[in-house]
PDB file of N, CA and C in Angstrom:
ATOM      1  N   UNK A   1     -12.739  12.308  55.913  1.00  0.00           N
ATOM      2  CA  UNK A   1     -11.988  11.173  56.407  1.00  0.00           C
ATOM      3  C   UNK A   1     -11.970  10.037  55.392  1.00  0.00           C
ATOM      4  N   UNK A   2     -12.987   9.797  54.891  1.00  0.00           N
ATOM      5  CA  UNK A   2     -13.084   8.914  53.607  1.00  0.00           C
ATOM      6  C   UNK A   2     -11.927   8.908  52.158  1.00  0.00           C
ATOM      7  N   UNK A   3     -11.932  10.222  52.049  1.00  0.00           N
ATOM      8  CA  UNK A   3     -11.040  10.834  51.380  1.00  0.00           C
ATOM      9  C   UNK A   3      -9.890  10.596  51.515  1.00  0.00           C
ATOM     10  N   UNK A   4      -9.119  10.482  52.584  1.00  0.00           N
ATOM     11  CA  UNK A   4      -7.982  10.057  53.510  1.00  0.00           C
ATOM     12  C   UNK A   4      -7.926   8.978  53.468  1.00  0.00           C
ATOM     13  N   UNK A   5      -8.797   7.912  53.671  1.00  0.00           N
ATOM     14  CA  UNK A   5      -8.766   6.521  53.505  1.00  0.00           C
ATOM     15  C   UNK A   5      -8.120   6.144  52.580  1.00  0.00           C
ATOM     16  N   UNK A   6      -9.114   6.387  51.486  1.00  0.00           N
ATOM     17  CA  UNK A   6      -9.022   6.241  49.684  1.00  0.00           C
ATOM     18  C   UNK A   6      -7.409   6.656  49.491  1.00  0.00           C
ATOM     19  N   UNK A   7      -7.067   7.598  49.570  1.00  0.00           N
ATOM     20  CA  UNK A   7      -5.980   8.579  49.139  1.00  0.00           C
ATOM     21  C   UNK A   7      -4.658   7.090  49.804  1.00  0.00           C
ATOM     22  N   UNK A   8      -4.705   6.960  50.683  1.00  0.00           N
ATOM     23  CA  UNK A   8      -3.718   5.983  51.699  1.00  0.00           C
ATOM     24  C   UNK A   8      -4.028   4.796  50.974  1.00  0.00           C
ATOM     25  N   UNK A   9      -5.247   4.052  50.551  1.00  0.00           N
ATOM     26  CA  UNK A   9      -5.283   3.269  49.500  1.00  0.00           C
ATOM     27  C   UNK A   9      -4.105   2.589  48.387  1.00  0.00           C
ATOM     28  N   UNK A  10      -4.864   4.353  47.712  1.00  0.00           N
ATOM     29  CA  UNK A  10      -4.054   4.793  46.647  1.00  0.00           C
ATOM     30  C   UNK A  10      -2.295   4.476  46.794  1.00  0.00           C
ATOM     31  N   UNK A  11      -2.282   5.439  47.721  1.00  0.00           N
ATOM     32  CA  UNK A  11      -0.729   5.434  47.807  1.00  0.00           C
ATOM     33  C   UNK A  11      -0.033   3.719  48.212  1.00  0.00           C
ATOM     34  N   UNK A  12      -1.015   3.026  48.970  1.00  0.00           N
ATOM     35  CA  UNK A  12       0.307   1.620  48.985  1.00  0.00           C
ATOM     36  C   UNK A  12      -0.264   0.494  47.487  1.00  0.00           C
ATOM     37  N   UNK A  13      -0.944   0.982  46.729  1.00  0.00           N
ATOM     38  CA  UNK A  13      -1.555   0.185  45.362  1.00  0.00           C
ATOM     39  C   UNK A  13       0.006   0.746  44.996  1.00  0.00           C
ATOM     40  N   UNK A  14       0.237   2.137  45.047  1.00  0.00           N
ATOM     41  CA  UNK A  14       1.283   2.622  43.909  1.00  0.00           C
ATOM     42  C   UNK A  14       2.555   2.095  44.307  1.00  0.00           C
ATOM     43  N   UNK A  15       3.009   1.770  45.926  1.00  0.00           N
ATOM     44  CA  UNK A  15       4.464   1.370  46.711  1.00  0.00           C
ATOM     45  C   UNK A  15       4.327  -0.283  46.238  1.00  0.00           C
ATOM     46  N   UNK A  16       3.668  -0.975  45.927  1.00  0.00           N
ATOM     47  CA  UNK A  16       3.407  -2.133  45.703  1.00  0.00           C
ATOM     48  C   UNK A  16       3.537  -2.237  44.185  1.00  0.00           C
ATOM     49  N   UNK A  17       2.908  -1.470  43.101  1.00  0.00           N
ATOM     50  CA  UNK A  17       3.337  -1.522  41.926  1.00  0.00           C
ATOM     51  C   UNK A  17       5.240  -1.220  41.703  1.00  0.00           C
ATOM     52  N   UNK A  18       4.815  -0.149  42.363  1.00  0.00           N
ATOM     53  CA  UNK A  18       6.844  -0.033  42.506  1.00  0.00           C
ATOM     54  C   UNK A  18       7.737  -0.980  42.625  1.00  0.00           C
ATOM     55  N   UNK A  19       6.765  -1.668  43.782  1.00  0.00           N
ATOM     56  CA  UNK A  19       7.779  -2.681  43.994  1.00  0.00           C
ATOM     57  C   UNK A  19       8.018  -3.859  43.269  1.00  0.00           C
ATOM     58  N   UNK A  20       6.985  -4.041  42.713  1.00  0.00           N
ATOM     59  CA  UNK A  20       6.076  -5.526  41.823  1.00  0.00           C
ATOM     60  C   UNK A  20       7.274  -5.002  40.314  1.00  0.00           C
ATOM     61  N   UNK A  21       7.528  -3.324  39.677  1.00  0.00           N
ATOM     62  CA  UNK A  21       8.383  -2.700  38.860  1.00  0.00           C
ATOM     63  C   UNK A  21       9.935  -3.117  39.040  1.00  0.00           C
ATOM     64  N   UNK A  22      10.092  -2.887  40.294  1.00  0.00           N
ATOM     65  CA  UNK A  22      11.342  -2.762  40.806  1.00  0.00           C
ATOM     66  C   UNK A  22      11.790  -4.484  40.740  1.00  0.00           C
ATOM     67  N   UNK A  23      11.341  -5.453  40.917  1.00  0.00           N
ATOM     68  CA  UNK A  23      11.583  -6.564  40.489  1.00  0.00           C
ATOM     69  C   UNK A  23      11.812  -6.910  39.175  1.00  0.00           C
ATOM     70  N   UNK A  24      10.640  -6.663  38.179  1.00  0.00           N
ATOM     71  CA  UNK A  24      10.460  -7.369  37.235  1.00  0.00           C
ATOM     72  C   UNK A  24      11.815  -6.629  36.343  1.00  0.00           C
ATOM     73  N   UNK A  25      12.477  -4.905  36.565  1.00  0.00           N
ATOM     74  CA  UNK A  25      13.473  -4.640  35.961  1.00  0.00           C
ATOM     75  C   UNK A  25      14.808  -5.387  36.242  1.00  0.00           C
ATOM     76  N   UNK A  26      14.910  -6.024  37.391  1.00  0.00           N
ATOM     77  CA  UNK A  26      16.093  -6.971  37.091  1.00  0.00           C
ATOM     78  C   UNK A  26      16.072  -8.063  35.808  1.00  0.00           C
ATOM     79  N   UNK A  27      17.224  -8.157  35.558  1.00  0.00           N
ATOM     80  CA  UNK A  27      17.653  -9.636  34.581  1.00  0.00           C
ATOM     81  C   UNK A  27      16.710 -10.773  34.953  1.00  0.00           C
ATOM     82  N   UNK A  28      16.516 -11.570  36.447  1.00  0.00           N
ATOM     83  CA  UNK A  28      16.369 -12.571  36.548  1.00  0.00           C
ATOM     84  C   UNK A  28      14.493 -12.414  36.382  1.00  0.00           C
ATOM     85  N   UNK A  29      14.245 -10.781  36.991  1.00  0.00           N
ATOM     86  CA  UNK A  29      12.426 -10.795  36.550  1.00  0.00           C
ATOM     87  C   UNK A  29      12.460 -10.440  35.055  1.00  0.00           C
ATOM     88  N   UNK A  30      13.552  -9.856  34.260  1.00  0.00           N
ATOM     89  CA  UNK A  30      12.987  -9.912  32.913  1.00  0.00           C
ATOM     90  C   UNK A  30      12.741 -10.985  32.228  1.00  0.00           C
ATOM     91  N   UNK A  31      13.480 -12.095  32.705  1.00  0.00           N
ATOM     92  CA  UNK A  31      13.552 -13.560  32.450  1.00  0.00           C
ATOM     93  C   UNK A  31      12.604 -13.836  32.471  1.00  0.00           C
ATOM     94  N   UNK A  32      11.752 -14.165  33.667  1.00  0.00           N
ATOM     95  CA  UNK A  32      10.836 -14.808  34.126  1.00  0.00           C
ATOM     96  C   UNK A  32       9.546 -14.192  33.514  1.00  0.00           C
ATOM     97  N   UNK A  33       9.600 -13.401  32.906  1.00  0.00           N
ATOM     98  CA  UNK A  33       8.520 -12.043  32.819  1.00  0.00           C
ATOM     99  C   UNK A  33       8.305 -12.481  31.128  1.00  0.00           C
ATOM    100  N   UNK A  34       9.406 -12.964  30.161  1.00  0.00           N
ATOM    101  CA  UNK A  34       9.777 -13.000  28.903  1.00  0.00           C
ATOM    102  C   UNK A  34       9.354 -14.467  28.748  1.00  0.00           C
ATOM    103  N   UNK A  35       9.558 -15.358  29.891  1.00  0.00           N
ATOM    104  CA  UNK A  35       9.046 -17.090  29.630  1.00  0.00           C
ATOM    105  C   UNK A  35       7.664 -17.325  29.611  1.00  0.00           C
ATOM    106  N   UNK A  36       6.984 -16.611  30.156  1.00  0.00           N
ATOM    107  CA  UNK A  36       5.807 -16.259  31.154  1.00  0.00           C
ATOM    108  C   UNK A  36       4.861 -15.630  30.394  1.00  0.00           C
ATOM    109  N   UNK A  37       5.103 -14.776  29.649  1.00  0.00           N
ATOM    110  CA  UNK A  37       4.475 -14.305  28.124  1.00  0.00           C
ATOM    111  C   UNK A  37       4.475 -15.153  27.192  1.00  0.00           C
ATOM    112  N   UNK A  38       5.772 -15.433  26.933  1.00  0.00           N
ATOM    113  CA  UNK A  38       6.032 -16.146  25.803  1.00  0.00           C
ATOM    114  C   UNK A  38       5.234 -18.018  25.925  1.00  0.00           C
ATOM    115  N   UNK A  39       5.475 -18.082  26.962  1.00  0.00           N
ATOM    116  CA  UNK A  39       4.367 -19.590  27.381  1.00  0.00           C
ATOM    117  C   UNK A  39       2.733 -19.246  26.960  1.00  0.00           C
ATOM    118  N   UNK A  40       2.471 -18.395  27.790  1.00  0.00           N
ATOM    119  CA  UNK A  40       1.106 -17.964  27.247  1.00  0.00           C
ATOM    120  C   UNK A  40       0.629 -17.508  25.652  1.00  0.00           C
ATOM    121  N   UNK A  41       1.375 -16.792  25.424  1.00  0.00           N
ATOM    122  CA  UNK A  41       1.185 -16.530  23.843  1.00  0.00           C
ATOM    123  C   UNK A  41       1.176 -17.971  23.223  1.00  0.00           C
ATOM    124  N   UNK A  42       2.085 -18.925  23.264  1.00  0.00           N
ATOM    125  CA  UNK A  42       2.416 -19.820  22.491  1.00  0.00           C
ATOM    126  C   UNK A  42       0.874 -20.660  23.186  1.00  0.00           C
ATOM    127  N   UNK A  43       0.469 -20.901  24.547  1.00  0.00           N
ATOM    128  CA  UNK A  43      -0.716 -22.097  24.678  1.00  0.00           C
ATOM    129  C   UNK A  43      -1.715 -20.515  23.735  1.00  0.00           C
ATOM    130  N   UNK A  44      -1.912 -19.470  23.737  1.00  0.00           N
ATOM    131  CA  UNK A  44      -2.951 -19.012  22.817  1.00  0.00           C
ATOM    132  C   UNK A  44      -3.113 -19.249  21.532  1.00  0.00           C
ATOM    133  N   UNK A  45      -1.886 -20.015  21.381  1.00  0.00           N
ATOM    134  CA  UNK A  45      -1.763 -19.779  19.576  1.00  0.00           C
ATOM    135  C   UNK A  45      -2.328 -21.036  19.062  1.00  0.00           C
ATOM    136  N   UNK A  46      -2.391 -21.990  20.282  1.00  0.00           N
ATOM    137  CA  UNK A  46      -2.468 -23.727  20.241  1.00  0.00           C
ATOM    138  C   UNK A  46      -1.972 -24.449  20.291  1.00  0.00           C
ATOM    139  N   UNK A  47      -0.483 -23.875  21.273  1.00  0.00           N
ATOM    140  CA  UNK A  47       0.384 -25.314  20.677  1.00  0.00           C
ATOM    141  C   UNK A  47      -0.136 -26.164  22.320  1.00  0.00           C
ATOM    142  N   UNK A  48       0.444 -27.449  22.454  1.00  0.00           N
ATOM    143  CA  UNK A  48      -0.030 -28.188  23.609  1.00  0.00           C
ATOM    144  C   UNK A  48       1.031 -27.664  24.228  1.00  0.00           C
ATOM    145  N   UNK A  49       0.944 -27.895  25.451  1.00  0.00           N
ATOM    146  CA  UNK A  49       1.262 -27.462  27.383  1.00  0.00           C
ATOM    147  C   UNK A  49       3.320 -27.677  27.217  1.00  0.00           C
ATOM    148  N   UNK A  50       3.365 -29.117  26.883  1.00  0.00           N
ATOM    149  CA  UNK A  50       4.957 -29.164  26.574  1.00  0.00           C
ATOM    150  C   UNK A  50       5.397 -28.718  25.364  1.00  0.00           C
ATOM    151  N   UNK A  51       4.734 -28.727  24.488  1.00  0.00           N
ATOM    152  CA  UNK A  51       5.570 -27.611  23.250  1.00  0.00           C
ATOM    153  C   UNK A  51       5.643 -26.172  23.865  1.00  0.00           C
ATOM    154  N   UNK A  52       5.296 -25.903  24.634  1.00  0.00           N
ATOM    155  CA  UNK A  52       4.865 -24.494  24.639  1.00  0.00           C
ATOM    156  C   UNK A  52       5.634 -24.141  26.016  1.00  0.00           C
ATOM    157  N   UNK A  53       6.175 -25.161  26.637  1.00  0.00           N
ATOM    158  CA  UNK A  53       7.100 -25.002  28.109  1.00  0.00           C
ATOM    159  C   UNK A  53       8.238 -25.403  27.185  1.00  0.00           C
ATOM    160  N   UNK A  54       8.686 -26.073  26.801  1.00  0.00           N
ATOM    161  CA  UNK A  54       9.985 -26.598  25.839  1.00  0.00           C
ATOM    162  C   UNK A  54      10.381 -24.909  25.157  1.00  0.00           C
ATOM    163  N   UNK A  55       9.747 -25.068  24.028  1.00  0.00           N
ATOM    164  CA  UNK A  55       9.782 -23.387  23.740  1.00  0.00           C
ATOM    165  C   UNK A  55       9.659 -22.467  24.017  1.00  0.00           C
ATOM    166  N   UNK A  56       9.160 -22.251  25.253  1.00  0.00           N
ATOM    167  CA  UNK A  56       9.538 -20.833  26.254  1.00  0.00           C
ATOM    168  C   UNK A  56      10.964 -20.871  27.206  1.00  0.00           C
ATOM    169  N   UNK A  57      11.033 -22.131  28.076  1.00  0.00           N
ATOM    170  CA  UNK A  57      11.686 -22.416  28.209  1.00  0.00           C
ATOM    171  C   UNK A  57      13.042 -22.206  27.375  1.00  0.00           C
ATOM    172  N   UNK A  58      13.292 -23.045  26.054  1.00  0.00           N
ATOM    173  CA  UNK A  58      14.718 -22.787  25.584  1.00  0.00           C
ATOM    174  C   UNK A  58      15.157 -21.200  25.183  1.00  0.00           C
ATOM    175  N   UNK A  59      13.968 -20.451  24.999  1.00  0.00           N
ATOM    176  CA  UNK A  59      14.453 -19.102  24.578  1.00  0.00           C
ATOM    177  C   UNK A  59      14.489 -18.291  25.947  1.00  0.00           C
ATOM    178  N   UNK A  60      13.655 -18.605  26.888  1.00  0.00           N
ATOM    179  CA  UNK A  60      14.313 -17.915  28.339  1.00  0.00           C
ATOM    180  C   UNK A  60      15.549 -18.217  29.083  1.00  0.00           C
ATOM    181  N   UNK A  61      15.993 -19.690  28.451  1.00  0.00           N
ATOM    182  CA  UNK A  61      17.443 -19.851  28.781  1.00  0.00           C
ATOM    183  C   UNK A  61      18.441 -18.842  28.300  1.00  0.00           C
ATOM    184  N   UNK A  62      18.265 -18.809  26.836  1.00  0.00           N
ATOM    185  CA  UNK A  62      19.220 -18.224  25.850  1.00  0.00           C
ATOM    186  C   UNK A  62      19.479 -16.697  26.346  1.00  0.00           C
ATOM    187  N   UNK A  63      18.135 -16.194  26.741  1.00  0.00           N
ATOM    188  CA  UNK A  63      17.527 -14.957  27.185  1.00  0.00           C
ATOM    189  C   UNK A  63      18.564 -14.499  28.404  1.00  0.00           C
ATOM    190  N   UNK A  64      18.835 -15.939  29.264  1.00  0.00           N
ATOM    191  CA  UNK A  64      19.124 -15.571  30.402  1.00  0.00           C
ATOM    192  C   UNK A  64      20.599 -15.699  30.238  1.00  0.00           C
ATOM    193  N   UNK A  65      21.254 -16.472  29.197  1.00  0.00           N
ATOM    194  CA  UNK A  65      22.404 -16.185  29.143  1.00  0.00           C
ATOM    195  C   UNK A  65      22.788 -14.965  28.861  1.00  0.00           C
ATOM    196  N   UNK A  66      22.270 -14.399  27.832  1.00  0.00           N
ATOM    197  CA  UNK A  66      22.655 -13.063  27.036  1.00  0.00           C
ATOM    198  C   UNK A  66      22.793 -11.887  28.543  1.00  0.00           C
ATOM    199  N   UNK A  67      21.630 -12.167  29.135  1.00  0.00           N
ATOM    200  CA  UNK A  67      21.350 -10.638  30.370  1.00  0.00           C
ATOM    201  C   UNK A  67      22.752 -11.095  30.949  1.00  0.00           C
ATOM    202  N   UNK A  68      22.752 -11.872  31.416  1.00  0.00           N
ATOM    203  CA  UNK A  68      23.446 -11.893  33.016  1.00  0.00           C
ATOM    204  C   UNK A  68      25.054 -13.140  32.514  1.00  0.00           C
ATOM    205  N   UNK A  69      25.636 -12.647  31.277  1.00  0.00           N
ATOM    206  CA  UNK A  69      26.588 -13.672  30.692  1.00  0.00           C
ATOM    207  C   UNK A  69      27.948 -12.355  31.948  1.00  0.00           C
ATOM    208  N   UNK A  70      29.189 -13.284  32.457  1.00  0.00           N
ATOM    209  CA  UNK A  70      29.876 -12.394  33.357  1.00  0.00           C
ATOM    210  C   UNK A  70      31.281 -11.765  32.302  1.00  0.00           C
ATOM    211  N   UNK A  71      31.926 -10.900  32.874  1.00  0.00           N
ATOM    212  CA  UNK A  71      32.790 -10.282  32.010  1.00  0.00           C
ATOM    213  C   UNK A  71      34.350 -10.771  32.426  1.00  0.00           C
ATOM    214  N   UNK A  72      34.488 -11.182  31.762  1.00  0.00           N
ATOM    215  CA  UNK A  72      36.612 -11.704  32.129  1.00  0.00           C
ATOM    216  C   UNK A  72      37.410 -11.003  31.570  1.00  0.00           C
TER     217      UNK A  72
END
């Protein structure tokens, strides 16, 4: 029965990664996913809190134009 537990565990860790997947492959989570790194990398590197939102920021804009620009 333990076994069964665990196993049922298992299985909603994996429906939850799916789903946590299934977000982040849209445009608007690759966005957010690309600012969000890129913020962190940049406070690791040293820059201060607003250099480092300014510059994540302007390239997740650019980012977000490019994904989701519409077609005429």
């Amino acid at each position: 029965m333990a076994f069964l537990t665990r196993w049922l565990q298992f299985l909603r860790f994996l429906e939850g990664l799916l789903e946590f997947l299934d977000v982040v492959t849209t445009p608007l989570g690759m966005v957010a996913t690309a600012g969000v790194v890129l913020y962190s990398v940049l406070m690791f590197l040293g820059a201060d809190a607003s250099t480092a939102a300014t510059l994540a920021g302007s390239v997740t804009l650019g980012l977000s134009c490019l994904l989701t620009r519409p077609d005429f």
